[in-house]
N, C-alpha and C. Protein backbone atom coordinates (compact mmCIF):
# COMPACT_ATOMS: atom_id res chain seq x y z
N UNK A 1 -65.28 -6.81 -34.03
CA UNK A 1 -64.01 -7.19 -33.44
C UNK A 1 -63.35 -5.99 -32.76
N UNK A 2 -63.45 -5.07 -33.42
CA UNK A 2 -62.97 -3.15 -32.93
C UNK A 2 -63.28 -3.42 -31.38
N UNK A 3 -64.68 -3.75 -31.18
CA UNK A 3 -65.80 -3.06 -29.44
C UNK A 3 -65.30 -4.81 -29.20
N UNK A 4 -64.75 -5.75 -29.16
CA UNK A 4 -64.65 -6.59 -28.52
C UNK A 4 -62.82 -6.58 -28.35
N UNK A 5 -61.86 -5.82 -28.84
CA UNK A 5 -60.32 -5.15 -28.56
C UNK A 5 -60.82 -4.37 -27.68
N UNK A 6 -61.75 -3.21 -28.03
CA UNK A 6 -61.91 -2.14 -26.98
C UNK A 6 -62.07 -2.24 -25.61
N UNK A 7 -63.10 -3.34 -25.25
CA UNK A 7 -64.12 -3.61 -24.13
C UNK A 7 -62.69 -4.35 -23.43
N UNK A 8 -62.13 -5.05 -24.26
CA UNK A 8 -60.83 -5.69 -23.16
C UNK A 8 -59.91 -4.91 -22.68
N UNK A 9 -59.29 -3.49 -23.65
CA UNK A 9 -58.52 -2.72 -23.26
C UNK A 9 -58.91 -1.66 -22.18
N UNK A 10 -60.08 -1.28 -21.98
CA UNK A 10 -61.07 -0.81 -20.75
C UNK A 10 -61.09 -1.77 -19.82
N UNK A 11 -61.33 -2.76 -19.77
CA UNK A 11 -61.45 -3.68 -18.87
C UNK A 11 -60.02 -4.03 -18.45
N UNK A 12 -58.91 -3.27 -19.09
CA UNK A 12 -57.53 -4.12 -18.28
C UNK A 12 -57.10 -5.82 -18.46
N UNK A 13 -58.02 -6.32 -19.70
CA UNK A 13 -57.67 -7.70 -19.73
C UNK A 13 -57.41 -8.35 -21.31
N UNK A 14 -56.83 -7.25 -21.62
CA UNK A 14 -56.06 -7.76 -23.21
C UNK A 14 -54.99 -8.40 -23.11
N UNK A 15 -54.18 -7.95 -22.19
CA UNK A 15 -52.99 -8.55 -22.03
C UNK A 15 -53.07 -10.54 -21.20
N UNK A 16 -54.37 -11.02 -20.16
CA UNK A 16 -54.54 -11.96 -19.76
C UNK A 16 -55.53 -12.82 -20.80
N UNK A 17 -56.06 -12.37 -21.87
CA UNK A 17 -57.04 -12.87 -22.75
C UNK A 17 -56.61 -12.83 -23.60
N UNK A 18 -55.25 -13.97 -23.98
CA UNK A 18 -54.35 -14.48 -25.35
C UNK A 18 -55.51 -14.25 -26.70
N UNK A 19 -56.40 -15.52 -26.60
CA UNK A 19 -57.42 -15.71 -27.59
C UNK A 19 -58.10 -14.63 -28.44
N UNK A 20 -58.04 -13.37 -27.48
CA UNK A 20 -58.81 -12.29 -27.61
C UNK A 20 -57.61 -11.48 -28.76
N UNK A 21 -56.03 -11.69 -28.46
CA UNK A 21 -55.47 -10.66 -29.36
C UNK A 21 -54.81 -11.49 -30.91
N UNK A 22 -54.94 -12.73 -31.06
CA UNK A 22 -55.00 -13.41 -31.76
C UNK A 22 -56.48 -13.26 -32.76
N UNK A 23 -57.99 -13.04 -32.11
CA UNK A 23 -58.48 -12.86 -33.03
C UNK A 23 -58.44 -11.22 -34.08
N UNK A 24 -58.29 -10.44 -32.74
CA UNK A 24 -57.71 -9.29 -33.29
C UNK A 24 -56.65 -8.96 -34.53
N UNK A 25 -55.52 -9.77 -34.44
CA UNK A 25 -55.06 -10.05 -35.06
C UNK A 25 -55.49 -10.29 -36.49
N UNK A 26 -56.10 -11.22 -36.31
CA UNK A 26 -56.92 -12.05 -37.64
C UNK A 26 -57.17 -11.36 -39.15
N UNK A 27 -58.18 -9.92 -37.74
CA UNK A 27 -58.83 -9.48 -38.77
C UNK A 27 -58.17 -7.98 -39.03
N UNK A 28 -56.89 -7.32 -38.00
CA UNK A 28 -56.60 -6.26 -38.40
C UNK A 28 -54.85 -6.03 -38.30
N UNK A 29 -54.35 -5.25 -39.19
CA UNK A 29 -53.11 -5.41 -39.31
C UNK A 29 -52.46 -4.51 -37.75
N UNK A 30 -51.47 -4.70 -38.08
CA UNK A 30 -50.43 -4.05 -36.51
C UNK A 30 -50.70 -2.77 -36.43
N UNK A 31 -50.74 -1.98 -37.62
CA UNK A 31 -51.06 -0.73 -37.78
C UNK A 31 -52.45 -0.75 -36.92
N UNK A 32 -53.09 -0.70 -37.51
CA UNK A 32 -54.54 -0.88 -37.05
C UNK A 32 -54.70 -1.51 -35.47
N UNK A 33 -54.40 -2.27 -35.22
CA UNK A 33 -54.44 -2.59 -33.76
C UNK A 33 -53.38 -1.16 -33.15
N UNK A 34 -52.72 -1.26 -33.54
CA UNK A 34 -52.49 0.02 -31.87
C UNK A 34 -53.32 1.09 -32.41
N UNK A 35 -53.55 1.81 -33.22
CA UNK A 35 -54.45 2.81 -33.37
C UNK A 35 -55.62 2.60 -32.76
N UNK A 36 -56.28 1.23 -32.70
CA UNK A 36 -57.21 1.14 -32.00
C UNK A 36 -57.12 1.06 -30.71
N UNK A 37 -56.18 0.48 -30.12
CA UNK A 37 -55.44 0.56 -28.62
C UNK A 37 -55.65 2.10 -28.35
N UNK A 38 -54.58 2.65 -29.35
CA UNK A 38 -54.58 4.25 -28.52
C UNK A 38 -55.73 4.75 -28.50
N UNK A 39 -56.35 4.57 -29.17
CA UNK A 39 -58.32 5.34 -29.39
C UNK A 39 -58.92 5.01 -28.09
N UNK A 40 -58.71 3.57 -28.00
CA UNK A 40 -59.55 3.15 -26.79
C UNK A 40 -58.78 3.84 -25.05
N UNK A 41 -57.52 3.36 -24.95
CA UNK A 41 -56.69 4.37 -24.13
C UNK A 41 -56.87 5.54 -24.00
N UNK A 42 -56.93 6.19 -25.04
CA UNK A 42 -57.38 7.92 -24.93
C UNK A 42 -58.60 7.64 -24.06
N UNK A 43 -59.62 7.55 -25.02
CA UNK A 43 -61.55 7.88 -24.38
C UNK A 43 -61.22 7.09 -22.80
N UNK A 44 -60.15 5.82 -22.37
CA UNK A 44 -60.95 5.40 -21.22
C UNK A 44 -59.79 7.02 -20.40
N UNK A 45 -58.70 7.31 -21.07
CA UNK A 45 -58.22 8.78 -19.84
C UNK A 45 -58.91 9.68 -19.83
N UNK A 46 -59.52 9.92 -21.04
CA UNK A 46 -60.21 11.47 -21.47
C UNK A 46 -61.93 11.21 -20.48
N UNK A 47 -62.08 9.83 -20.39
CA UNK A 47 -63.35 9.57 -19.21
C UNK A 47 -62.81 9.66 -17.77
N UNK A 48 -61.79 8.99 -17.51
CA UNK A 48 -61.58 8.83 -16.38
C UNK A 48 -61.34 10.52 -15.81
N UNK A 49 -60.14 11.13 -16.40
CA UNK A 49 -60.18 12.57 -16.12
C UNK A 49 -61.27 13.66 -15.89
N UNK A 50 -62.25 13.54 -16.49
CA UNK A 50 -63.44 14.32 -16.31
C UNK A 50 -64.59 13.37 -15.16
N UNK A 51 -64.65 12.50 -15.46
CA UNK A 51 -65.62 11.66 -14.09
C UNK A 51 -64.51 12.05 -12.80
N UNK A 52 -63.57 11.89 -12.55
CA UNK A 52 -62.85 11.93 -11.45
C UNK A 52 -62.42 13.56 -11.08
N UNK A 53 -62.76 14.38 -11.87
CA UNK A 53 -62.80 16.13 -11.30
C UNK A 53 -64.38 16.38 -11.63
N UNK A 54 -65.54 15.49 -11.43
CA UNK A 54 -66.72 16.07 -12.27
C UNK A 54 -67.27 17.18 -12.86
N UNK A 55 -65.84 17.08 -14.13
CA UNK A 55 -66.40 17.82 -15.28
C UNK A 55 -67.28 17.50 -15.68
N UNK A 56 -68.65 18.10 -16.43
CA UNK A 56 -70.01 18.12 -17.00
C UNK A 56 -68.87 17.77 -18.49
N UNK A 57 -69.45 16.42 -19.56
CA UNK A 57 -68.98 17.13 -20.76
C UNK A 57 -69.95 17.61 -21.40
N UNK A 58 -70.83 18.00 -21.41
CA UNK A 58 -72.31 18.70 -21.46
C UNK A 58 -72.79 19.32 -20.72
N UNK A 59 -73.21 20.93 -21.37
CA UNK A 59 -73.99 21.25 -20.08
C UNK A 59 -75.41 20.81 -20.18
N UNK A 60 -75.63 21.26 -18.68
CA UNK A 60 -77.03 20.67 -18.37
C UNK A 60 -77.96 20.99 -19.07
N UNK A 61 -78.06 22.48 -19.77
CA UNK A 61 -79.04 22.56 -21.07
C UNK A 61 -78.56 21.54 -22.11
N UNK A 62 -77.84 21.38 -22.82
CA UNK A 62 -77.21 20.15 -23.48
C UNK A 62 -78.12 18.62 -23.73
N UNK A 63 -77.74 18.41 -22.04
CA UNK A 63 -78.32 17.30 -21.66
C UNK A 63 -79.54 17.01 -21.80
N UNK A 64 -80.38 17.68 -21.53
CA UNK A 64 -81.87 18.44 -21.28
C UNK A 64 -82.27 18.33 -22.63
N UNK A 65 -81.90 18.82 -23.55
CA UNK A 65 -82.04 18.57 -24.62
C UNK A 65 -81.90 17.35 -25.60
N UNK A 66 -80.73 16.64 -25.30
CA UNK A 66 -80.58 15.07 -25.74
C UNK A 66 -81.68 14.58 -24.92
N UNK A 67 -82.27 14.62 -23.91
CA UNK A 67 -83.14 13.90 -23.16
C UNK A 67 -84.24 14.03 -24.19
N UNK A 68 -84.67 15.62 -24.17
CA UNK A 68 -86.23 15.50 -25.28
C UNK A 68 -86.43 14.73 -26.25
N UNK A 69 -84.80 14.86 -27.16
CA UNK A 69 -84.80 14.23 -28.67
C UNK A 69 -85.31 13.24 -28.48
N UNK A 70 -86.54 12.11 -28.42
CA UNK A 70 -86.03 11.01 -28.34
C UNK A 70 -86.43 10.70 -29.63
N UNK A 71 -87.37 11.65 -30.46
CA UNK A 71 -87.52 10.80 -32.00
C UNK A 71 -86.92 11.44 -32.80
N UNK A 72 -86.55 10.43 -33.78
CA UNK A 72 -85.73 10.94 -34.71
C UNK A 72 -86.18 10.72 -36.22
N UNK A 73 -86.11 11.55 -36.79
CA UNK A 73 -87.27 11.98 -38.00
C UNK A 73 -86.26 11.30 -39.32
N UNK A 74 -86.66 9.88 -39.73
CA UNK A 74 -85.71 9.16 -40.50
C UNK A 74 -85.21 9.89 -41.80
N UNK A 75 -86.31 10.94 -42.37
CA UNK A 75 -86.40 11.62 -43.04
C UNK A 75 -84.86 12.38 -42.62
N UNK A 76 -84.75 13.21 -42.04
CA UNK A 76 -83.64 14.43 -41.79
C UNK A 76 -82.72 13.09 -42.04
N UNK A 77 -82.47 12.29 -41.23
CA UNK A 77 -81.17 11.37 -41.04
C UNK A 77 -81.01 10.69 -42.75
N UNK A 78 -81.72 10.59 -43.35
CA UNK A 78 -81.46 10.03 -44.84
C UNK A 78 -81.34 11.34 -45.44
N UNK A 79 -81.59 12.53 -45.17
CA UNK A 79 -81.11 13.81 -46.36
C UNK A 79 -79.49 13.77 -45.33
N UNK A 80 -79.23 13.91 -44.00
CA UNK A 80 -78.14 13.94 -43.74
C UNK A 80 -76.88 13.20 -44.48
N UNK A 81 -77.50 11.98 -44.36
CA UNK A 81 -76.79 10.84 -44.77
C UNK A 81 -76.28 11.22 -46.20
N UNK A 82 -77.44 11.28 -47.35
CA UNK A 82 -77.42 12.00 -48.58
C UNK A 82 -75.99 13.06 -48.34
N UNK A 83 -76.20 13.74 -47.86
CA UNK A 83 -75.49 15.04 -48.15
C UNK A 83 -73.39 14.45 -47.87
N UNK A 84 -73.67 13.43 -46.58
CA UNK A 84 -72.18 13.36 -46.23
C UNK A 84 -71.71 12.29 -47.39
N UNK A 85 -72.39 11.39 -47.80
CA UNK A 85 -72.26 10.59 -49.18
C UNK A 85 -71.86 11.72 -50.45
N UNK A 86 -72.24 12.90 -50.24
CA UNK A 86 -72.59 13.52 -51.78
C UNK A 86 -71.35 14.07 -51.88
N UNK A 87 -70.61 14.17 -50.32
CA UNK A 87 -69.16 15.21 -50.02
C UNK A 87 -67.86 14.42 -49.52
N UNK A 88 -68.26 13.11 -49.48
CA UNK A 88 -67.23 11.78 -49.14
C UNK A 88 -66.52 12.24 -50.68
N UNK A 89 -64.84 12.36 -50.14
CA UNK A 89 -64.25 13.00 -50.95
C UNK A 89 -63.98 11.46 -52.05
N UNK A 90 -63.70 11.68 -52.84
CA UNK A 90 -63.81 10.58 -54.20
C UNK A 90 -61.98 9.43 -54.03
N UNK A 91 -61.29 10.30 -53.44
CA UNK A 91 -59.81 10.10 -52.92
C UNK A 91 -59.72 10.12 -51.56
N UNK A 92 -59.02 9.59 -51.00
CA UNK A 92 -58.60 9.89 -49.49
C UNK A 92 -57.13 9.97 -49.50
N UNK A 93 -56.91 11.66 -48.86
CA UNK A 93 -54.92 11.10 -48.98
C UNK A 93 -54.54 10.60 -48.10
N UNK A 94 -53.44 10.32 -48.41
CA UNK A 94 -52.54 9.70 -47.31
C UNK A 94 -51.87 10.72 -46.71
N UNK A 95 -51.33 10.25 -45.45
CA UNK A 95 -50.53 10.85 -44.36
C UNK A 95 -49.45 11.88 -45.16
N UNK A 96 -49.38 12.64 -44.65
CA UNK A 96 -48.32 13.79 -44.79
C UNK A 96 -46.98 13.40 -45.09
N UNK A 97 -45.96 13.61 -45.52
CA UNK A 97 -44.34 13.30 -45.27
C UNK A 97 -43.33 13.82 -44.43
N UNK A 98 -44.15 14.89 -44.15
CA UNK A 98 -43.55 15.85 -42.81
C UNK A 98 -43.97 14.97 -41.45
């Protein structure tokens, strides 16, 4: 539901696609919908700004390199995985009061 809010707020048609913020709705509170609004708002300025001065957000060695990766050794990605599970803090706080 997140990439189907998103894809409309990129696309400029959340506001003409009632159905679309009603299901949104459904499944996420007010809080949660504009946070996801602004997330999606940010990435489509933070794209538009760099495609429209063609900033690289990678350099071309970078790139070059994501190109080679193309396999990915399931092994590393399950000790990765392991490790961010082992350090997922047991609490999550809440927001600051300041």
């Amino acid at each position: 539901m997140a990439i189907l809010w998103a894809e409309h707020v990129t696309l400029n048609t959340a506001k003409e696609e009632n159905g679309v913020f009603e299901q949104v709705r459904d499944v996420f509170s007010e809080e949660e919908i504009i946070e996801l609004t602004l997330m999606s708002g940010f990435f489509n300025l933070f794209n538009r700004f760099t495609d429209s001065l063609h900033i690289p957000v990678e350099s071309g060695d970078e790139v070059a390199k994501i190109k080679r990766s193309v396999h990915l050794d399931p092994e590393k990605v399950r000790g990765y995985l392991a490790t961010m599970v082992e350090q997922w803090p047991k609490v999550i706080p809440g927001p600051n009061e300041d």
